[in-house]
C-alpha atoms as a PDB file:
ATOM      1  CA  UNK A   1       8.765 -67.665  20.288  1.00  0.00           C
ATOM      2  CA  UNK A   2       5.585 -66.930  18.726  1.00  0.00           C
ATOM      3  CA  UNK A   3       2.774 -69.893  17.993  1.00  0.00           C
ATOM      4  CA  UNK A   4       0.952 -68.761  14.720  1.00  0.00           C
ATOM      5  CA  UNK A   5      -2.525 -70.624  14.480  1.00  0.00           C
ATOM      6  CA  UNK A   6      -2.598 -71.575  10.525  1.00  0.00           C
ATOM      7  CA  UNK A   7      -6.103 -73.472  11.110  1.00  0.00           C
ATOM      8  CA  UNK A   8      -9.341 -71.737   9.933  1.00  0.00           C
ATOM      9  CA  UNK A   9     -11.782 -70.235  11.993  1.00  0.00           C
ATOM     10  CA  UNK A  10     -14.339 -72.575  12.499  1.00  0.00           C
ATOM     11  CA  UNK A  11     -11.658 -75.380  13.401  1.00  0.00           C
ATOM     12  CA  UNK A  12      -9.800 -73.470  15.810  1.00  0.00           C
ATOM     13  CA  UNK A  13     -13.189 -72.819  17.596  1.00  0.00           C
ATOM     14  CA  UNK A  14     -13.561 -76.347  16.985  1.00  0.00           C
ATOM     15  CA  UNK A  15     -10.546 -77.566  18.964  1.00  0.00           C
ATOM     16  CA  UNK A  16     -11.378 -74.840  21.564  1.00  0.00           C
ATOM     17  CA  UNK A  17     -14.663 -76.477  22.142  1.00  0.00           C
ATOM     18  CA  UNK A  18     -13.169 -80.235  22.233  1.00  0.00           C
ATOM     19  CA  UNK A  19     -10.145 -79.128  24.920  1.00  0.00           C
ATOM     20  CA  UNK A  20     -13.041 -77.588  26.917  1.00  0.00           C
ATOM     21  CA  UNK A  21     -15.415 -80.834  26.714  1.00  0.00           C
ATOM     22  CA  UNK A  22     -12.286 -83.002  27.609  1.00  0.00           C
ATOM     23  CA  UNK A  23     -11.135 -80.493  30.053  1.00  0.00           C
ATOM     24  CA  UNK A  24     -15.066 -80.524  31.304  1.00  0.00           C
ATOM     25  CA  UNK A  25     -15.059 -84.330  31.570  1.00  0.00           C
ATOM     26  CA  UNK A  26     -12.210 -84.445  33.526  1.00  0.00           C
ATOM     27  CA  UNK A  27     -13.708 -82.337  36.030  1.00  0.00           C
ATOM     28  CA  UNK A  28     -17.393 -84.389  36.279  1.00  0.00           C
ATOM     29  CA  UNK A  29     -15.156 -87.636  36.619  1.00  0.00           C
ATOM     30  CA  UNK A  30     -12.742 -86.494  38.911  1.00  0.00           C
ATOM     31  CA  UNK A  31     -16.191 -85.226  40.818  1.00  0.00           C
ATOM     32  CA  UNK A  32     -17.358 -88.139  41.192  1.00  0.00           C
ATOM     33  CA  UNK A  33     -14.355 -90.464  41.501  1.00  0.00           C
ATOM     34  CA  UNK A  34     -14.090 -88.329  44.772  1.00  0.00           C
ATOM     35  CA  UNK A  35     -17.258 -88.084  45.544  1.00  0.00           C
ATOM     36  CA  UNK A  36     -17.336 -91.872  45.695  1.00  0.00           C
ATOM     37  CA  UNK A  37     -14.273 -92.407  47.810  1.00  0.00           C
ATOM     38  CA  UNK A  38     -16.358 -89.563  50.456  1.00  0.00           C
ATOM     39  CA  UNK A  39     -19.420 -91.890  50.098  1.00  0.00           C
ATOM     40  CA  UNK A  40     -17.038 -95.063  50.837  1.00  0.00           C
ATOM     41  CA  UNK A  41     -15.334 -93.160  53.745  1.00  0.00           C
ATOM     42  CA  UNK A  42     -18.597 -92.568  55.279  1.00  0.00           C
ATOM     43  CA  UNK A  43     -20.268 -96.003  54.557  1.00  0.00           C
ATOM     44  CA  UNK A  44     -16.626 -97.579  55.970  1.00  0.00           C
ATOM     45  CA  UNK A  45     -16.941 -94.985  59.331  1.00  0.00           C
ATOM     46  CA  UNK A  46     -20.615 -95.875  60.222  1.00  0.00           C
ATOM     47  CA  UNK A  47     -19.895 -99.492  59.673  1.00  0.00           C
ATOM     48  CA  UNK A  48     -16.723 -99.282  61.846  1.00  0.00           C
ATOM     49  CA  UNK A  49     -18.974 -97.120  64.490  1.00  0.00           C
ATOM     50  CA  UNK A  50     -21.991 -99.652  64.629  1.00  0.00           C
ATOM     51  CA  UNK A  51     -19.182-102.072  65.005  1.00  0.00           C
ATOM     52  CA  UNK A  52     -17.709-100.351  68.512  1.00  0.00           C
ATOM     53  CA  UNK A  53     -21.650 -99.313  69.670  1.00  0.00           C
ATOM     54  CA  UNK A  54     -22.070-102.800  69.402  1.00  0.00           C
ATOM     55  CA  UNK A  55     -18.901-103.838  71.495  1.00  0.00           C
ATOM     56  CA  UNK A  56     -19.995-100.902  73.861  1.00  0.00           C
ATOM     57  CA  UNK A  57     -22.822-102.206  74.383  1.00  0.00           C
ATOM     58  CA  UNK A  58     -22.112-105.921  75.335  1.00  0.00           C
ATOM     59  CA  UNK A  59     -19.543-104.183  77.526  1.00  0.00           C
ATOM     60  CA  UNK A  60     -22.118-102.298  79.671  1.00  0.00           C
ATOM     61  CA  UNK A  61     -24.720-104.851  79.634  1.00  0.00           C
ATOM     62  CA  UNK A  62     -22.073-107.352  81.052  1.00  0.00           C
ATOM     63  CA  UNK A  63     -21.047-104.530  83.766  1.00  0.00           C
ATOM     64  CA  UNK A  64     -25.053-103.989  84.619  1.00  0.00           C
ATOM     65  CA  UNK A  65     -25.182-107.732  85.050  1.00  0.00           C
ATOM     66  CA  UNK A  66     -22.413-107.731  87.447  1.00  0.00           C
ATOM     67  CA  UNK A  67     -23.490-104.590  89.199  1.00  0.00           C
ATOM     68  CA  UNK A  68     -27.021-106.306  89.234  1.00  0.00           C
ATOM     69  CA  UNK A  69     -25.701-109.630  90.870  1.00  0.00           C
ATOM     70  CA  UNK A  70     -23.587-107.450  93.411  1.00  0.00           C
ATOM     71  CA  UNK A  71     -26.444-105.424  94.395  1.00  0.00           C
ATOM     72  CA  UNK A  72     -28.729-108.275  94.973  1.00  0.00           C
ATOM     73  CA  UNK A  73     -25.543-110.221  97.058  1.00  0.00           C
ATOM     74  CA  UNK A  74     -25.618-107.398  99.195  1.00  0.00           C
ATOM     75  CA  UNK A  75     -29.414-106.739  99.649  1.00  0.00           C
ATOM     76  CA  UNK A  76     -29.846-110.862  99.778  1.00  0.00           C
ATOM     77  CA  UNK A  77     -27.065-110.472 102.737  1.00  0.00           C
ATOM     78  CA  UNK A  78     -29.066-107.310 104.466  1.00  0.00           C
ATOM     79  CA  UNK A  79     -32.628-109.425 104.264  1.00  0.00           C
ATOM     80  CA  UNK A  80     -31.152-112.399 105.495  1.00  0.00           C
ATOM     81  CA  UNK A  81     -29.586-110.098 108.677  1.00  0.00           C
ATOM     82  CA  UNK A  82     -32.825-108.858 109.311  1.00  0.00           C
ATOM     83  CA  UNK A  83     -34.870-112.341 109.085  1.00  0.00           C
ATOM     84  CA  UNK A  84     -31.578-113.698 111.117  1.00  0.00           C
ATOM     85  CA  UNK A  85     -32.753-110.649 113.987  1.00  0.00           C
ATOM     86  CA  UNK A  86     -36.226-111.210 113.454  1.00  0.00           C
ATOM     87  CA  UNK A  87     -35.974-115.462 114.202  1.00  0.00           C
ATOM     88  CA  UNK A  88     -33.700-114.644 117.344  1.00  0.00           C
ATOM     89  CA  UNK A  89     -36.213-112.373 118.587  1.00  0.00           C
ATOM     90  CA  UNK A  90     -39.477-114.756 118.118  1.00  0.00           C
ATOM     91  CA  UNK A  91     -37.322-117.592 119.258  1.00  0.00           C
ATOM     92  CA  UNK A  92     -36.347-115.356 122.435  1.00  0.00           C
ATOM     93  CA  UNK A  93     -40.000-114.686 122.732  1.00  0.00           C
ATOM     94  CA  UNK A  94     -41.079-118.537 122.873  1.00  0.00           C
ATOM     95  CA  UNK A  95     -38.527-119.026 125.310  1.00  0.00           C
ATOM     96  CA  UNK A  96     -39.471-116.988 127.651  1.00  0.00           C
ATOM     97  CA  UNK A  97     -42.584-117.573 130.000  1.00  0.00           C
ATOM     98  CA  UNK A  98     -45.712-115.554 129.461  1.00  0.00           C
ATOM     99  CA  UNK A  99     -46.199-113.678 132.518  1.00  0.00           C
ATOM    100  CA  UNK A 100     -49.048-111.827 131.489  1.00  0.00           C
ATOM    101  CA  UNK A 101     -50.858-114.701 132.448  1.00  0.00           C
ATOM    102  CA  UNK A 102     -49.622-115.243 135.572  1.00  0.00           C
ATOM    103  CA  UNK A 103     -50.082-111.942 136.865  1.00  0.00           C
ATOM    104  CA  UNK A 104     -54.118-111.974 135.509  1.00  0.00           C
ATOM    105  CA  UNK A 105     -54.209-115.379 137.584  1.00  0.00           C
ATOM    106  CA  UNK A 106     -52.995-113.895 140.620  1.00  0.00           C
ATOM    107  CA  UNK A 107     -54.600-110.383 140.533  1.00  0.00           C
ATOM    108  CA  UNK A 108     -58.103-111.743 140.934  1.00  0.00           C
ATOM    109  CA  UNK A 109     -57.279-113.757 144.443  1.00  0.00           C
ATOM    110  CA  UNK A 110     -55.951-110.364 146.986  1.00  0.00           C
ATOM    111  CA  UNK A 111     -59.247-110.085 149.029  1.00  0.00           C
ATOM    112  CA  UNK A 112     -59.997-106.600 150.111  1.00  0.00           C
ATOM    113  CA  UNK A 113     -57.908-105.014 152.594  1.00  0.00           C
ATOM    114  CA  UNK A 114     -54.978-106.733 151.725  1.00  0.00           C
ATOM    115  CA  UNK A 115     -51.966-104.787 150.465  1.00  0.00           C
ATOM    116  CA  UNK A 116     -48.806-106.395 147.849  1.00  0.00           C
ATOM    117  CA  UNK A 117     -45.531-105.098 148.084  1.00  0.00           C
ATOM    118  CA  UNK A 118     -43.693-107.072 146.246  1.00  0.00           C
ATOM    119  CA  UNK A 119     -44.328-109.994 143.946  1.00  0.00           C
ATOM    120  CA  UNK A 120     -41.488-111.726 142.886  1.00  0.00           C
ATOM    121  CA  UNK A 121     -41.322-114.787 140.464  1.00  0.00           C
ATOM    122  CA  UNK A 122     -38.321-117.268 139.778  1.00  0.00           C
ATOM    123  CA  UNK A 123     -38.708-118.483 136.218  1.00  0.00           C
ATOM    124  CA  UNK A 124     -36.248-121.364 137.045  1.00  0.00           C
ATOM    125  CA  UNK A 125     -37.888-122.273 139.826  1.00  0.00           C
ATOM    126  CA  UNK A 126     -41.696-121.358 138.631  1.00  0.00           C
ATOM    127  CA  UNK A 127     -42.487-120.266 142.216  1.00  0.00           C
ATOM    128  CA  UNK A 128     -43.631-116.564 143.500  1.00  0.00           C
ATOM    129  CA  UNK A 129     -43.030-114.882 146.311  1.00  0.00           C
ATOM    130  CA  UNK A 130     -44.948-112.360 147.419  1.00  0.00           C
ATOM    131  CA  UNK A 131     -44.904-110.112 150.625  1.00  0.00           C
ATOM    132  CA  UNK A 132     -47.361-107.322 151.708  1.00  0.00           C
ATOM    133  CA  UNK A 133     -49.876-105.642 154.725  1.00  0.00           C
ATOM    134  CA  UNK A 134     -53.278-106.623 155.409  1.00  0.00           C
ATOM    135  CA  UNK A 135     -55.288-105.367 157.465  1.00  0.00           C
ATOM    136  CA  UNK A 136     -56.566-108.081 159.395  1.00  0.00           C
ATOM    137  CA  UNK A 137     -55.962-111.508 160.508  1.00  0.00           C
ATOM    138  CA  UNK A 138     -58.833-112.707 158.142  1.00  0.00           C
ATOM    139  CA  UNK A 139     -58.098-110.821 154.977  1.00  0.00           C
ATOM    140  CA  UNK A 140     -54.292-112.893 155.472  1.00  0.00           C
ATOM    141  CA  UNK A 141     -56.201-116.564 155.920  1.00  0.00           C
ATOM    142  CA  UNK A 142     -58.595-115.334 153.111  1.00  0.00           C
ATOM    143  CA  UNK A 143     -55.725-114.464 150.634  1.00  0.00           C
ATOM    144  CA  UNK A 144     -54.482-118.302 151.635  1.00  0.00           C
ATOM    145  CA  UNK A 145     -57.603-120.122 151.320  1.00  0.00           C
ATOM    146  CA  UNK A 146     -57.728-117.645 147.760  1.00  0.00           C
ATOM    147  CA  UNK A 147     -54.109-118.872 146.453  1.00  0.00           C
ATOM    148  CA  UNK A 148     -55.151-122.704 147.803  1.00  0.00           C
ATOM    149  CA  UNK A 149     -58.621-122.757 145.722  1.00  0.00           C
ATOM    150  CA  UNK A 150     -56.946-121.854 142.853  1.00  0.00           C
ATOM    151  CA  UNK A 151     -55.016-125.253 142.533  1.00  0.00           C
ATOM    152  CA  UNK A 152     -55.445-125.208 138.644  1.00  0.00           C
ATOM    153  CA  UNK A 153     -52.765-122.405 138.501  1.00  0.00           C
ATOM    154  CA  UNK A 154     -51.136-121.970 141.804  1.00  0.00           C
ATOM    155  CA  UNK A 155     -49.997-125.038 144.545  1.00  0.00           C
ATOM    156  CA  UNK A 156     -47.685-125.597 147.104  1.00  0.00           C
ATOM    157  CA  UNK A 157     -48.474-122.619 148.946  1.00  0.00           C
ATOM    158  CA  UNK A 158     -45.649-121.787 151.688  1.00  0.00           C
ATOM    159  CA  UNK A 159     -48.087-120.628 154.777  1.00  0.00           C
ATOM    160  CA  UNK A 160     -45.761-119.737 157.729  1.00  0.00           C
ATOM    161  CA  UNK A 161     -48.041-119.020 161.020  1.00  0.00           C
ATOM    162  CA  UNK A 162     -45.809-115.366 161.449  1.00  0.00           C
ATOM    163  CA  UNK A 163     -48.610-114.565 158.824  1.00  0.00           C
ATOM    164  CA  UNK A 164     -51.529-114.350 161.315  1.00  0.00           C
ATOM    165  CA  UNK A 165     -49.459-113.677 164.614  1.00  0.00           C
ATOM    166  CA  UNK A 166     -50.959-110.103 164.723  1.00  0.00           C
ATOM    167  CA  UNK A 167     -54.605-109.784 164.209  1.00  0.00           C
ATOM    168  CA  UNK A 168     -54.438-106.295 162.904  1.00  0.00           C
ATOM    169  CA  UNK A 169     -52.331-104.828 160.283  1.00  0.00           C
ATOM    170  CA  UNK A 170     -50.552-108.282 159.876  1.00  0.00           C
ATOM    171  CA  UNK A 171     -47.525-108.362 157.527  1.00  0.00           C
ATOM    172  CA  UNK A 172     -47.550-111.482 155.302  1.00  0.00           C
ATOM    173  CA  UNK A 173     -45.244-113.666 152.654  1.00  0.00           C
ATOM    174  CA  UNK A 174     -46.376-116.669 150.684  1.00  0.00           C
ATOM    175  CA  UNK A 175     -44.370-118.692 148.256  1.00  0.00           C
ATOM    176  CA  UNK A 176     -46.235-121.005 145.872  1.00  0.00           C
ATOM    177  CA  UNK A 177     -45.988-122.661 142.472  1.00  0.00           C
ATOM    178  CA  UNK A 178     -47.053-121.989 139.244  1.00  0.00           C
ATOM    179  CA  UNK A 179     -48.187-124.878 137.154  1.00  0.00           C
ATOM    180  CA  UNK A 180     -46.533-125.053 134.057  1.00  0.00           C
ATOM    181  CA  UNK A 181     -49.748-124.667 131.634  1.00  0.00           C
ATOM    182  CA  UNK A 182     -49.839-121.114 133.124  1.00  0.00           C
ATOM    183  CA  UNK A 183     -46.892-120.157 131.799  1.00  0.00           C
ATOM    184  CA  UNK A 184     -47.667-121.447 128.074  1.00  0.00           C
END
């Protein structure tokens, strides 16, 4: 079937025109009716986004706390094993007697001639004994009278006569006392 246009001219361009405008306004609204729903999409994903950052976030700053508060446990725990070594040591060190003393006491009374082998000192007992070679009978009484002068360090001096039995090349051994400021 055929559709015979009876309108004039100028009317059909007419209704031409109007079915394009309508046709045209359709278009710029459907445009923008989606063009608005992308705009809403996007505004709805950033706010949704910002929303999980935020979550995120508190989630690792509560995990760097806890790492934080491990890590310091653990190098609170190493410092205090080190201080703990570091006490035992300097209360070790007060413990023990200062020898250095002792030995700058003693090192001063050998007269010349006269020969230490061994010097041996009992801390529990504060006493030395000491054994050598002099090489005379005087250089032994000498290192006696010595050790016996010195009464602000050294006293009760063990003098067995064996010591001057030979007048040359005499072995000797004394045991004596230290007083107990010497060893402060």
């Amino acid at each position: 079937m055929k559709l015979i246009n009876l309108l004039p001219k100028n009317k059909q361009r007419e209704l031409h025109y109007e079915v394009m405008l309508h046709s045209l306004w359709v278009l710029v609204w459907a445009t923008a009716f989606s063009f608005i729903l992308v705009l809403m999409a996007q505004f709805g994903t950033k706010f949704y986004l910002q929303i999980e950052a935020g979550v995120y976030k508190a989630e690792i700053a509560d995990l760097q706390g806890q790492v934080s508060k491990q890590e310091n446990a653990d190098i609170k725990k190493k410092i205090k094993a080190v201080n703990d070594t570091v006490s035992d040591f300097q209360n070790l060190a007060n413990s023990s007697p200062k020898w250095s003393k002792v030995i700058k006491a003693f090192v001063v009374l050998p007269p010349p001639g006269t020969k230490i082998n061994t010097f041996v000192v009992e801390p529990v007992k504060k006493t030395i004994t000491i054994n050598g070679l002099s090489s005379s009978r005087e250089t032994v009484i000498q290192l006696y009278n010595n050790i016996l002068k010195d009464s602000a360090e050294f006293y009760n001096v063990d003098y067995p006569l064996e010591n001057v039995a030979k007048p040359n090349n005499s072995p000797f051994h004394f045991t004596f006392s230290i007083q107990d400021s010497l060893l402060k």
